[in-house]
Protein backbone atom coordinates (compact mmCIF):
# COMPACT_ATOMS: atom_id res chain seq x y z
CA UNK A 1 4.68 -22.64 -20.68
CA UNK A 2 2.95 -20.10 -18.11
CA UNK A 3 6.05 -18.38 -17.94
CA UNK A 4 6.18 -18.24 -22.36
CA UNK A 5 2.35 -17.07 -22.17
CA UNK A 6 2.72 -14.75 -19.73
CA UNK A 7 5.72 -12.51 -21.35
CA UNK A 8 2.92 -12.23 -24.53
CA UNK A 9 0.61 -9.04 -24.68
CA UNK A 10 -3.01 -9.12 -24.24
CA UNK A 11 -3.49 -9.39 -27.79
CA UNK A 12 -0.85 -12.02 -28.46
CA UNK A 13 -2.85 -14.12 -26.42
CA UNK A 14 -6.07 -13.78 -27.93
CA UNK A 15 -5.15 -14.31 -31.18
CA UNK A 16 -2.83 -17.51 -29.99
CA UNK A 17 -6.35 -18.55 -28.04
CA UNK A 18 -8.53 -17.92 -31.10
CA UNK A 19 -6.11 -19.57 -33.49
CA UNK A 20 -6.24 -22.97 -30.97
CA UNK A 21 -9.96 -22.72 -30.51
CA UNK A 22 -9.88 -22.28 -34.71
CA UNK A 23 -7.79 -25.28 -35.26
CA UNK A 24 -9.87 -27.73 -32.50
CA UNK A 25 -13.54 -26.22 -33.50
CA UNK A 26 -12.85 -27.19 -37.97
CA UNK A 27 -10.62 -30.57 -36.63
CA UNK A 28 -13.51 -31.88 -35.15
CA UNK A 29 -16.05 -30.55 -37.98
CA UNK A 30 -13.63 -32.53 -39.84
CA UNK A 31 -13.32 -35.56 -38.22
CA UNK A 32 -17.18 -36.02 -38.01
CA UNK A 33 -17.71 -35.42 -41.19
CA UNK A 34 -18.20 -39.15 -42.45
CA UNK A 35 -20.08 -40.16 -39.32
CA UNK A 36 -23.56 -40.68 -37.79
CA UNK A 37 -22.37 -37.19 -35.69
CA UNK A 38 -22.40 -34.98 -38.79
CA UNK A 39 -25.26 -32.13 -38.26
CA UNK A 40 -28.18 -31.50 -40.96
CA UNK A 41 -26.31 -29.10 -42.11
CA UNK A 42 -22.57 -28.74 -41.59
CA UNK A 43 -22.52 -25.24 -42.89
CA UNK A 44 -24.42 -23.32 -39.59
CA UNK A 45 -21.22 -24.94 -38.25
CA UNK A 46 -18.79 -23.12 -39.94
CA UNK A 47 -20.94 -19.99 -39.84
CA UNK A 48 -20.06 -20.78 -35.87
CA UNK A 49 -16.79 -21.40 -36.00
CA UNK A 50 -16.04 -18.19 -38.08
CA UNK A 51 -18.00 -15.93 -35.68
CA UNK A 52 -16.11 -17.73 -32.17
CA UNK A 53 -12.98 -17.33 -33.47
CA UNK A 54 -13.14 -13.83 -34.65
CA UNK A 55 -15.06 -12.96 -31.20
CA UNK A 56 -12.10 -14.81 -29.11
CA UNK A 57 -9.21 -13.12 -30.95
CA UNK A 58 -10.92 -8.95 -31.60
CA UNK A 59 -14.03 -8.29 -28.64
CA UNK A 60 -11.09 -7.51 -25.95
CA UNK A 61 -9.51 -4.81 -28.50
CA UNK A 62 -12.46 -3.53 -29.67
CA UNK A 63 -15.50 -4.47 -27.39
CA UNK A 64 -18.49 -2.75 -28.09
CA UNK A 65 -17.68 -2.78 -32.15
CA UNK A 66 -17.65 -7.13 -31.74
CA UNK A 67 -20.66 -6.93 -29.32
CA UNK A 68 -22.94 -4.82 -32.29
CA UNK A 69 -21.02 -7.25 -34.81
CA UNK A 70 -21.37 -10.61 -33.65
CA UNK A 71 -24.72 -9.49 -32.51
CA UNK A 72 -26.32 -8.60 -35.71
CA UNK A 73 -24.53 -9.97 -38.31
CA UNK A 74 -24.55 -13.83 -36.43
CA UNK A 75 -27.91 -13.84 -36.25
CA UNK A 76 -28.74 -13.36 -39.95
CA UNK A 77 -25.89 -15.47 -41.80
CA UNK A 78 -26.44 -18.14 -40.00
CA UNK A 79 -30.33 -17.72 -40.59
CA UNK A 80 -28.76 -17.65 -44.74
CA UNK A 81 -27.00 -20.35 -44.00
CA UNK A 82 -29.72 -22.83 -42.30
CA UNK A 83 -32.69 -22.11 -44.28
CA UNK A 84 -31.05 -22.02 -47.81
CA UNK A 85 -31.35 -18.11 -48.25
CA UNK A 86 -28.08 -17.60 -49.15
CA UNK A 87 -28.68 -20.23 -51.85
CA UNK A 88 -31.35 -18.08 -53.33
CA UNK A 89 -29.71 -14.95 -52.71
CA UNK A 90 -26.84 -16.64 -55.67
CA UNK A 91 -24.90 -17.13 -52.71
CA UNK A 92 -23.30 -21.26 -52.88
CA UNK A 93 -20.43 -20.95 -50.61
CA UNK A 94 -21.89 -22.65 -47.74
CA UNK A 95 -23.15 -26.04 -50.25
CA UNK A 96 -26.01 -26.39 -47.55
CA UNK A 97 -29.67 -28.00 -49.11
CA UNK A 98 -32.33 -25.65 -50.35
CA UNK A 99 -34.49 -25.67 -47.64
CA UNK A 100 -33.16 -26.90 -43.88
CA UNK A 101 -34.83 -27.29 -40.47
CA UNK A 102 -36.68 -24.22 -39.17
CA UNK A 103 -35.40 -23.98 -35.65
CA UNK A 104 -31.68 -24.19 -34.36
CA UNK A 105 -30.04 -27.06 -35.23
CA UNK A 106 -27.62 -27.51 -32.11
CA UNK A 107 -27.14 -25.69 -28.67
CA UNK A 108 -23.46 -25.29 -29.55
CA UNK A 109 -24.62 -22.73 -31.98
CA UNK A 110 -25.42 -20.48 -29.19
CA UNK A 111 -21.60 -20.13 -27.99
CA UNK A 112 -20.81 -17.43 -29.90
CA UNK A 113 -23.04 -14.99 -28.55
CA UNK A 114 -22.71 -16.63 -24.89
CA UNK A 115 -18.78 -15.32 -25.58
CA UNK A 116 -19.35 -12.27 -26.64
CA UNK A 117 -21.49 -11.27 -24.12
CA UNK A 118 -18.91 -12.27 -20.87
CA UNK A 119 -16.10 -10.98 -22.88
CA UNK A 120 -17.54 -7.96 -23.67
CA UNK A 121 -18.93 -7.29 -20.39
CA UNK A 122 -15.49 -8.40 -18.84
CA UNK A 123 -14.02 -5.67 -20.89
CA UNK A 124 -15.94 -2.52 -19.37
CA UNK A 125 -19.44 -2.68 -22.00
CA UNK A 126 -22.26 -1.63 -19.48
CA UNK A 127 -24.32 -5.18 -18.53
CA UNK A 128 -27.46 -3.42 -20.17
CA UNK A 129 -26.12 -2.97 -23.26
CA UNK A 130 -24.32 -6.70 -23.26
CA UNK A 131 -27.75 -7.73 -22.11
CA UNK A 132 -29.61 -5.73 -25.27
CA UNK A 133 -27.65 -6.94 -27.48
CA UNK A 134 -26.99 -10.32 -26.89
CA UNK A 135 -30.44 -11.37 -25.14
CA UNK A 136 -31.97 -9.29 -28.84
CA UNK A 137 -29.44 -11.44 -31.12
CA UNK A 138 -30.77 -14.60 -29.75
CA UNK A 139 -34.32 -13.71 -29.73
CA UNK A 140 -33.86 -12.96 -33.71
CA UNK A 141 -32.16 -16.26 -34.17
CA UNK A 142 -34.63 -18.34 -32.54
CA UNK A 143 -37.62 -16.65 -33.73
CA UNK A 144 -36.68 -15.09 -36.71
CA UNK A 145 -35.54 -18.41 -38.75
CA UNK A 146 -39.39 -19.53 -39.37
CA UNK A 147 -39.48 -16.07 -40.84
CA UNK A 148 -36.90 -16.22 -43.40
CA UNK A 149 -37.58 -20.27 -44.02
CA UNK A 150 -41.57 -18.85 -44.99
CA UNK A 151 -39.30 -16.41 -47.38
CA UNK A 152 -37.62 -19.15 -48.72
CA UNK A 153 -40.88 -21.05 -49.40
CA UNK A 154 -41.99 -18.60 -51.08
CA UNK A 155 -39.21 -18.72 -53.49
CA UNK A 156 -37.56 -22.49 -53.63
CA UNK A 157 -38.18 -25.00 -56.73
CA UNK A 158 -42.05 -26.65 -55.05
CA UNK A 159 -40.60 -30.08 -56.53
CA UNK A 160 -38.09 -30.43 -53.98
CA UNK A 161 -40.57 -30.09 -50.95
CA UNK A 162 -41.69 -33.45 -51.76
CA UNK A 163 -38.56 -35.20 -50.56
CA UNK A 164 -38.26 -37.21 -47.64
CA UNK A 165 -36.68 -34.47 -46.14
CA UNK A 166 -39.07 -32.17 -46.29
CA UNK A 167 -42.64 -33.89 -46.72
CA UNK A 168 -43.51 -32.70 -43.16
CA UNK A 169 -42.23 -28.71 -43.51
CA UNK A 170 -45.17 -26.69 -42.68
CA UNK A 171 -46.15 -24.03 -45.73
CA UNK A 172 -47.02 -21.24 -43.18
CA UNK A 173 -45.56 -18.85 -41.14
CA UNK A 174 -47.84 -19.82 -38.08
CA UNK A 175 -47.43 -23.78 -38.75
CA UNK A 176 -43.55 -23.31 -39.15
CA UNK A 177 -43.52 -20.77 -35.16
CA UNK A 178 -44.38 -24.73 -33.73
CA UNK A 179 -40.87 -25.31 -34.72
CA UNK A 180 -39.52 -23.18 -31.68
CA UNK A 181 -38.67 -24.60 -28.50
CA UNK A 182 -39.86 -22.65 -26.23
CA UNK A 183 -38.09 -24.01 -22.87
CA UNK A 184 -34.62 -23.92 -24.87
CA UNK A 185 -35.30 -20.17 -25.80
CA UNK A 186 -35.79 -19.30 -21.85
CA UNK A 187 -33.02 -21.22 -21.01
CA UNK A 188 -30.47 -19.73 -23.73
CA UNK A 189 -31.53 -16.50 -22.88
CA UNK A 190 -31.22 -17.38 -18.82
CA UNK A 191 -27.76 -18.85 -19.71
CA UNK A 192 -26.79 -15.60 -22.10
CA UNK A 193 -28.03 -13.21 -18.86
CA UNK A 194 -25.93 -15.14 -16.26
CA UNK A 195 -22.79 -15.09 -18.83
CA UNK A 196 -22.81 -11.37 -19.09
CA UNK A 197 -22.91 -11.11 -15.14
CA UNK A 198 -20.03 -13.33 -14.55
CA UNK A 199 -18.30 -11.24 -17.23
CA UNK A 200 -19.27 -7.79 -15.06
CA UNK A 201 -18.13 -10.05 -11.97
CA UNK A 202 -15.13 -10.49 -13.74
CA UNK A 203 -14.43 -7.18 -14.22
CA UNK A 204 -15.30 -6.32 -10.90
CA UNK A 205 -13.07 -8.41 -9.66
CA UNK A 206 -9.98 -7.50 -11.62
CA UNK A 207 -10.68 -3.80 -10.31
CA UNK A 208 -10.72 -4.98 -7.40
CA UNK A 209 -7.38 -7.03 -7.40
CA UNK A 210 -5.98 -3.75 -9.48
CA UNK A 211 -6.69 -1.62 -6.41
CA UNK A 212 -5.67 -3.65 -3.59
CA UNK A 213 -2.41 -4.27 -5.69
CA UNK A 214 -2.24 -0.38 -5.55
CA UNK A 215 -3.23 -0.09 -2.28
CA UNK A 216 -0.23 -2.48 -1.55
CA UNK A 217 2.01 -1.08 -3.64
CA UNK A 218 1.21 2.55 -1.55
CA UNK A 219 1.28 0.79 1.45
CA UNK A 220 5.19 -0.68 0.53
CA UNK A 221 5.95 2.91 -0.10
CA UNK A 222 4.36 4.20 2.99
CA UNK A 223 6.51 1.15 5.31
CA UNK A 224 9.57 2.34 3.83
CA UNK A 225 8.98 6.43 4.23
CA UNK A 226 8.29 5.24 7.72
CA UNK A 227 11.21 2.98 7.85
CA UNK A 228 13.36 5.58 6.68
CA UNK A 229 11.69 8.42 8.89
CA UNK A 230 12.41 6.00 11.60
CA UNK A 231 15.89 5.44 11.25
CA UNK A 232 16.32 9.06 11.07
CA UNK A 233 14.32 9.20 14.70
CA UNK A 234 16.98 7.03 15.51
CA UNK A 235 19.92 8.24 14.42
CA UNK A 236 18.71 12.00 16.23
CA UNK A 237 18.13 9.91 19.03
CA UNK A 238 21.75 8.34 19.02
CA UNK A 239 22.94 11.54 18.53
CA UNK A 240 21.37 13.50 21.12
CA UNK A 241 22.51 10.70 24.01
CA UNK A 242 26.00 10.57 22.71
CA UNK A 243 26.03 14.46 22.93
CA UNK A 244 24.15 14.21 26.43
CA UNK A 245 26.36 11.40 27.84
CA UNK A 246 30.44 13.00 26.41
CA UNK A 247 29.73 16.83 26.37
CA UNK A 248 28.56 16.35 30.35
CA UNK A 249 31.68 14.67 31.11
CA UNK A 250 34.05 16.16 28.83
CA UNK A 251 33.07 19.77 30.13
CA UNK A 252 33.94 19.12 33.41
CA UNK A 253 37.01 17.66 32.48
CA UNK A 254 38.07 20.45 30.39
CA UNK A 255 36.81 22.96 32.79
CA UNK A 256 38.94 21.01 35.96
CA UNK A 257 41.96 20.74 33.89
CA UNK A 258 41.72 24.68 32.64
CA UNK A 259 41.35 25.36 36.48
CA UNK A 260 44.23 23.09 37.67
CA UNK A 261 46.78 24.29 34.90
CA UNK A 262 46.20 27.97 36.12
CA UNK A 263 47.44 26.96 39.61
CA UNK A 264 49.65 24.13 38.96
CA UNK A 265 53.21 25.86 39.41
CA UNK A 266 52.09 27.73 42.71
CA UNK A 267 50.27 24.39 43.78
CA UNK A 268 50.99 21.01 42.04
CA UNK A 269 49.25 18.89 45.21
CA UNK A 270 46.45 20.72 43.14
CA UNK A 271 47.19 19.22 39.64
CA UNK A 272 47.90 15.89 40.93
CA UNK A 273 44.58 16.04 42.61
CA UNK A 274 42.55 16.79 39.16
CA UNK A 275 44.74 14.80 37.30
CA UNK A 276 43.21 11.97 39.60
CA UNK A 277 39.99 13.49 39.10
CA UNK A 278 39.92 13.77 35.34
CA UNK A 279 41.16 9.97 34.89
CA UNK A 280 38.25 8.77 37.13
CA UNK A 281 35.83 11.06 35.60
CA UNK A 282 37.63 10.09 32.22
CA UNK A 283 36.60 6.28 33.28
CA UNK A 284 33.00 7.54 34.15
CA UNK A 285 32.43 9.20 31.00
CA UNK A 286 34.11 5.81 28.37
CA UNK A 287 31.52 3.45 30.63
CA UNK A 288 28.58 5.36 30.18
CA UNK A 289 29.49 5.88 26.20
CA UNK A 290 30.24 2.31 25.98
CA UNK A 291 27.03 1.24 27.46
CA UNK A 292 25.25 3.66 25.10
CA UNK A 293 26.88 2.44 22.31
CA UNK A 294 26.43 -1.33 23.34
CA UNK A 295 22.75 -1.03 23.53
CA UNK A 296 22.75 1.27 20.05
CA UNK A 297 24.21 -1.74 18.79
CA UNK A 298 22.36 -4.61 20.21
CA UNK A 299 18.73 -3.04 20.38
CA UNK A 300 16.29 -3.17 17.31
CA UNK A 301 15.06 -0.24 15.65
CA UNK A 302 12.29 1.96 17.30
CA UNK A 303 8.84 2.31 16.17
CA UNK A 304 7.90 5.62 14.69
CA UNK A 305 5.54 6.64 17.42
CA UNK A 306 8.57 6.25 20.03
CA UNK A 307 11.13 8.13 18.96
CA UNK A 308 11.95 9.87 21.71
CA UNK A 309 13.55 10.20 24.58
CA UNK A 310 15.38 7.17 24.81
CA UNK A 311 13.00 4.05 26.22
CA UNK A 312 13.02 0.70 25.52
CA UNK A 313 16.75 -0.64 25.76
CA UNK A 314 18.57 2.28 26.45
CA UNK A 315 19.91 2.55 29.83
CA UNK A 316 18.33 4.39 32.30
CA UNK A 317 20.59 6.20 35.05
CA UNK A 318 19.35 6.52 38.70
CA UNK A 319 19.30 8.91 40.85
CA UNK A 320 22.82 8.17 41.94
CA UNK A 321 23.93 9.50 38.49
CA UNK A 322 21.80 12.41 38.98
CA UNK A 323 23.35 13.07 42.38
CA UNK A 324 26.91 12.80 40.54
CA UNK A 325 25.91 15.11 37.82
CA UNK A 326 26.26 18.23 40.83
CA UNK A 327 29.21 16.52 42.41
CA UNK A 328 30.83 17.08 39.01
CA UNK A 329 29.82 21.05 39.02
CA UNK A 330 30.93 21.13 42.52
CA UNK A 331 34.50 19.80 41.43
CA UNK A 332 34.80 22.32 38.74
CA UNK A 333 33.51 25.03 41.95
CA UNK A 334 29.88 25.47 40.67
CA UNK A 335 27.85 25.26 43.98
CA UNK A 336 25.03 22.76 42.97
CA UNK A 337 21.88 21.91 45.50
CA UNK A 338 19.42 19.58 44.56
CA UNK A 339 16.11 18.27 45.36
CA UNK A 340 15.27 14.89 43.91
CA UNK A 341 12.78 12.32 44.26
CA UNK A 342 13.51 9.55 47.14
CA UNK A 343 16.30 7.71 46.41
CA UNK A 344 14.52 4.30 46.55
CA UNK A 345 12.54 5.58 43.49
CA UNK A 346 13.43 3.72 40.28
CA UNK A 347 14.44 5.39 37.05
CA UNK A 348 12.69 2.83 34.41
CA UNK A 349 10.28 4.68 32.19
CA UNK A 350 10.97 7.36 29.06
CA UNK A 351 9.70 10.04 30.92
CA UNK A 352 12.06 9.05 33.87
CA UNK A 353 15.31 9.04 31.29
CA UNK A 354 13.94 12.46 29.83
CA UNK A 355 13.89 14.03 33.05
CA UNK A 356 17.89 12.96 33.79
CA UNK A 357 18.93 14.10 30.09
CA UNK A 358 17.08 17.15 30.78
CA UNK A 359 18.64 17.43 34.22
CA UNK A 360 21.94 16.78 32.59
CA UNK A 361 21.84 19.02 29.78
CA UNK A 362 21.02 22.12 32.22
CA UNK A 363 23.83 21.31 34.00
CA UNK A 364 26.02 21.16 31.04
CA UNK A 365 24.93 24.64 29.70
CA UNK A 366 25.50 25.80 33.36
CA UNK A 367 28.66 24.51 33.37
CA UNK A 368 30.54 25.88 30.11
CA UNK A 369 28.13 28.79 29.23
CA UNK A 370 26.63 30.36 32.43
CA UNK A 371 29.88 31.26 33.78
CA UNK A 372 28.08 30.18 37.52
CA UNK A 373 29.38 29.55 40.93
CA UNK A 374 25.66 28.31 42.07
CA UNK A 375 22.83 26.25 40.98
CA UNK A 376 20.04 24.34 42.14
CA UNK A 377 17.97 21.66 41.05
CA UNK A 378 14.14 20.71 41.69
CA UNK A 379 12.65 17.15 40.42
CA UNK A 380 9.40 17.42 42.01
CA UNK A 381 6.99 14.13 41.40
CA UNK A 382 3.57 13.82 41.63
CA UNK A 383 0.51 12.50 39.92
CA UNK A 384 0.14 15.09 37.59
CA UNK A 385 3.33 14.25 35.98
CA UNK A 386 7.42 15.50 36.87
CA UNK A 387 8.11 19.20 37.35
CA UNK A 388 12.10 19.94 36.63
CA UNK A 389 13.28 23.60 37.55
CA UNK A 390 16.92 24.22 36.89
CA UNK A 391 18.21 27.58 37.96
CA UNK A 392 21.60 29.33 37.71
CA UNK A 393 23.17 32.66 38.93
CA UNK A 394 25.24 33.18 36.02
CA UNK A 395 26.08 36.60 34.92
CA UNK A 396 25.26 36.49 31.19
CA UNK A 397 21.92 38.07 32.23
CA UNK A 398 18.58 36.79 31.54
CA UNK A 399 17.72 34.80 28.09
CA UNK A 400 16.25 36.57 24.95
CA UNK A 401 12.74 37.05 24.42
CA UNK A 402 11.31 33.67 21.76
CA UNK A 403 15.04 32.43 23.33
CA UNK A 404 14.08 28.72 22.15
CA UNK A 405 11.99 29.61 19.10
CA UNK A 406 14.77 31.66 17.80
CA UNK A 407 17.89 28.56 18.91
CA UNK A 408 19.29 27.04 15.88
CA UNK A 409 21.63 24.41 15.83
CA UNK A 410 25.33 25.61 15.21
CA UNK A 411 28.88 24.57 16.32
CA UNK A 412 28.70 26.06 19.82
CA UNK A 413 27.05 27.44 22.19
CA UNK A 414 23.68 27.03 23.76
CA UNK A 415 21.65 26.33 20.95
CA UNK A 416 22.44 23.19 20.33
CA UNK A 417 21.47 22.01 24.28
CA UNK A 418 18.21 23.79 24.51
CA UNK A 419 17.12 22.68 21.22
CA UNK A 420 18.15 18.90 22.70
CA UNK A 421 15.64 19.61 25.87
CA UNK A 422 12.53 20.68 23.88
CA UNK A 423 12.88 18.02 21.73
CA UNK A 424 13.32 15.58 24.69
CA UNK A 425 10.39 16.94 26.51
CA UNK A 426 8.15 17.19 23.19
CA UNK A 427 8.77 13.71 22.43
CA UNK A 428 7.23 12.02 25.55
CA UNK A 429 4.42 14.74 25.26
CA UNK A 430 6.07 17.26 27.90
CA UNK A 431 7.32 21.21 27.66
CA UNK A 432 10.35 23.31 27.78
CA UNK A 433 10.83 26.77 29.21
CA UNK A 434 13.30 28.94 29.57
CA UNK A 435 13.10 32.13 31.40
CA UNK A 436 14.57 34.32 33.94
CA UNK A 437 15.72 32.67 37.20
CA UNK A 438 15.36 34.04 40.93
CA UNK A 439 19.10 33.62 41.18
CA UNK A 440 20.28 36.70 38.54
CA UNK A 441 20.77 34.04 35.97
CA UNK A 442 18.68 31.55 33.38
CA UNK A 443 16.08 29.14 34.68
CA UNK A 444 14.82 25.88 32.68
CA UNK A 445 11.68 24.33 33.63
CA UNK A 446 10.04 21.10 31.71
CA UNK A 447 7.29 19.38 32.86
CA UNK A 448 6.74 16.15 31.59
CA UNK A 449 3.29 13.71 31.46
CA UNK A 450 3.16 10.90 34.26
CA UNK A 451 4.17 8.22 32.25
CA UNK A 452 1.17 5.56 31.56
């Protein structure tokens, strides 16, 4: 059933609610009919029932028109219909006496104007004008019956004021006022105020839900724009090791097997020698892509915020590697000092990884680009973070002017590598220059943040 009532529209469901509130309001009219529970004067009831059921099933479509409706028009046919004006207006529809009660024959009376005032103000009327309306309506029900039952004095057959019924109905306007209950009327028109603020509460409250729904629903959209801007994060950052960890060793092997193919008829104790090289070097280079790939494949995603330069789970070299980075240039006859923290030091933070790819990268570019036969490297430590200086003496002269503003990422050539550093050292809040080195060739400093 909450499914069947749900999948109706807004005004499906009032008219289905009006129609059952129709059906149980005149059942019961009907039922009481023939008992000591029949009212005075069954016709105010129907008057009632009329004016609940068309305020249930229209006041959400049209508001403001069912709030200036119900409001005036209630008040006065049911006045008609009470006092026996319609009956001298010609009007016999509603078979009520001549002459009926002067005062409001049941509390239940009052529920049409209690519902139009929460459903109006529930639907977006301003609480003042709910308030006017509503609080005015029952003030001209209440007061204004004695009125019209002095008109109707005025008018009716006298013989028939001499019934039972009627032997005690005052003749005057100020006798028939006594009529008026006084603490009812403050307590309908308390009961009409507090229905029109749980109606703006209600309202309230649906705007409410509506925005944090919204605010959900941006918030959904904003976890999976991040989601997605993280997984591309990630896949840069599997990218950039893979390049870092093959092109190192791959380079050198290339470069050692160019150099031992050159010499091997004259000297083939030479080209068994790289040979032996290249297939341990070969070894080196599967393990470390292996172990990349292993913890690519076991680690879970990065957050946004730490993108960068490979922490967490990814395996961190030591300074061992580092020292085996030169070895590798010296194999391949690129003359490679270094300077590097103590050796007890261990390599465990982001910034520490950064500094190796960095370190590594240099290398690299020294390696297959510089055309070198010396370098030297400089990790110098300290509190105020990790200085890197990497300096060549190739003879490709000095980089261009704006040389890492103007790198783009292409097939080959150096491009690709510095644009890898910067975006290394950027990530853990570090920076990347390139300049002329003391040796003839390039230099590559980054400094990079003590890591916290």
């Amino acid at each position: 059933m909450k499914g069947i009532w749900r999948r109706l529209s807004q005004g499906q469901q009032d008219l289905l609610l009006a129609a059952v509130i129709g059906l149980v309001w005149f059942a019961v009219l009907n039922l009481i009919n023939g008992t000591g529970l029949r009212p005075h004067n069954p016709a105010v009831s129907v008057v009632t029932g009329v004016f609940l059921v068309a305020t249930v099933a229209l006041v959400r479509r049209i508001p403001r028109t069912m709030l200036v409706t119900v409001s005036v028009l209630y008040p006065f046919l049911y006045a008609a219909a009470g006092t026996g004006l319609a009956a001298q207006l010609g009007l016999t529809m509603f078979g009520q006496p001549e002459i009926s009660d002067a005062a409001l024959q049941s509390e239940i009376h009052l529920v049409p104007l209690l519902v139009v005032g929460y459903l109006a103000a529930s639907a977006g009327v301003r609480r003042f004008t709910c308030l006017f309306f509503t609080m005015g309506s029952l003030a001209g029900l209440m007061i204004g019956l004695p009125t019209v039952v002095a008109i109707v004095l005025s008018h009716v057959n006298r013989a028939i004021l001499y019934g039972d019924r009627y032997k005690s109905l005052p003749r005057d306007v100020p006798s028939l006022y006594s009529y008026i209950d006084v603490s009812l009327f403050v307590f309908a028109e308390a009961l009409i105020c507090g229905m029109v603020l749980l109606g703006a509460d209600a309202r309230r409250r649906r705007k409410s839900v509506a925005l944090l729904e919204q605010r959900n629903a941006e918030l959904v959209r904003l976890r999976a724009v991040e989601a997605e801007r993280a997984a591309v994060a990630e896949r840069t950052r599997i990218a950039r090791d893979l390049h870092d960890v093959i092109s190192h060793h791959v380079s050198a092997v290339v470069i050692r097997a160019q150099a031992a193919d050159r010499v091997a008829d004259e000297r083939p104790e030479v080209l068994r020698e790289a040979i032996r090289w290249i297939i341990a070097s070969g070894k080196e280079a599967l393990s470390a892509m292996r172990e990349t790939v292993r913890v690519l494949n076991t680690a879970s995603p990065q957050i946004a915020g730490d993108t960068g330069s490979g922490g967490g789970t990814t395996p961190v070299p030591d300074l061992a590697d580092v020292a085996r980075m030169g070895e590798r240039l010296k194999a391949v006859g690129i003359d490679v000092t270094m300077e590097l923290p103590p050796r007890q030091r261990q390599l465990t933070s982001a910034t520490d990884l950064t500094a190796v790819r960095i370190i590594q990268e240099a290398l690299t570019n020294v390696m297959v680009h510089a055309k070198a036969s010396a370098a030297r490297v400089t990790w110098q430590s300290g509190p105020q973070g990790e200085l890197l200086t990497i300096d060549d003496n190739g003879n490709g002269g000095p980089p261009p002017v704006n040389v890492l503003e103007t790198a783009r990422r292409k097939e080959s050539g150096r491009g690709n590598g510095l644009i890898g550093m910067r975006e290394r050292a950027t990530a853990v809040g570090g920076t990347l220059a390139v300049a002329a080195g003391p040796l003839g060739g390039w230099r590559v400093q980054a400094w990079l943040p003590p890591q916290k």
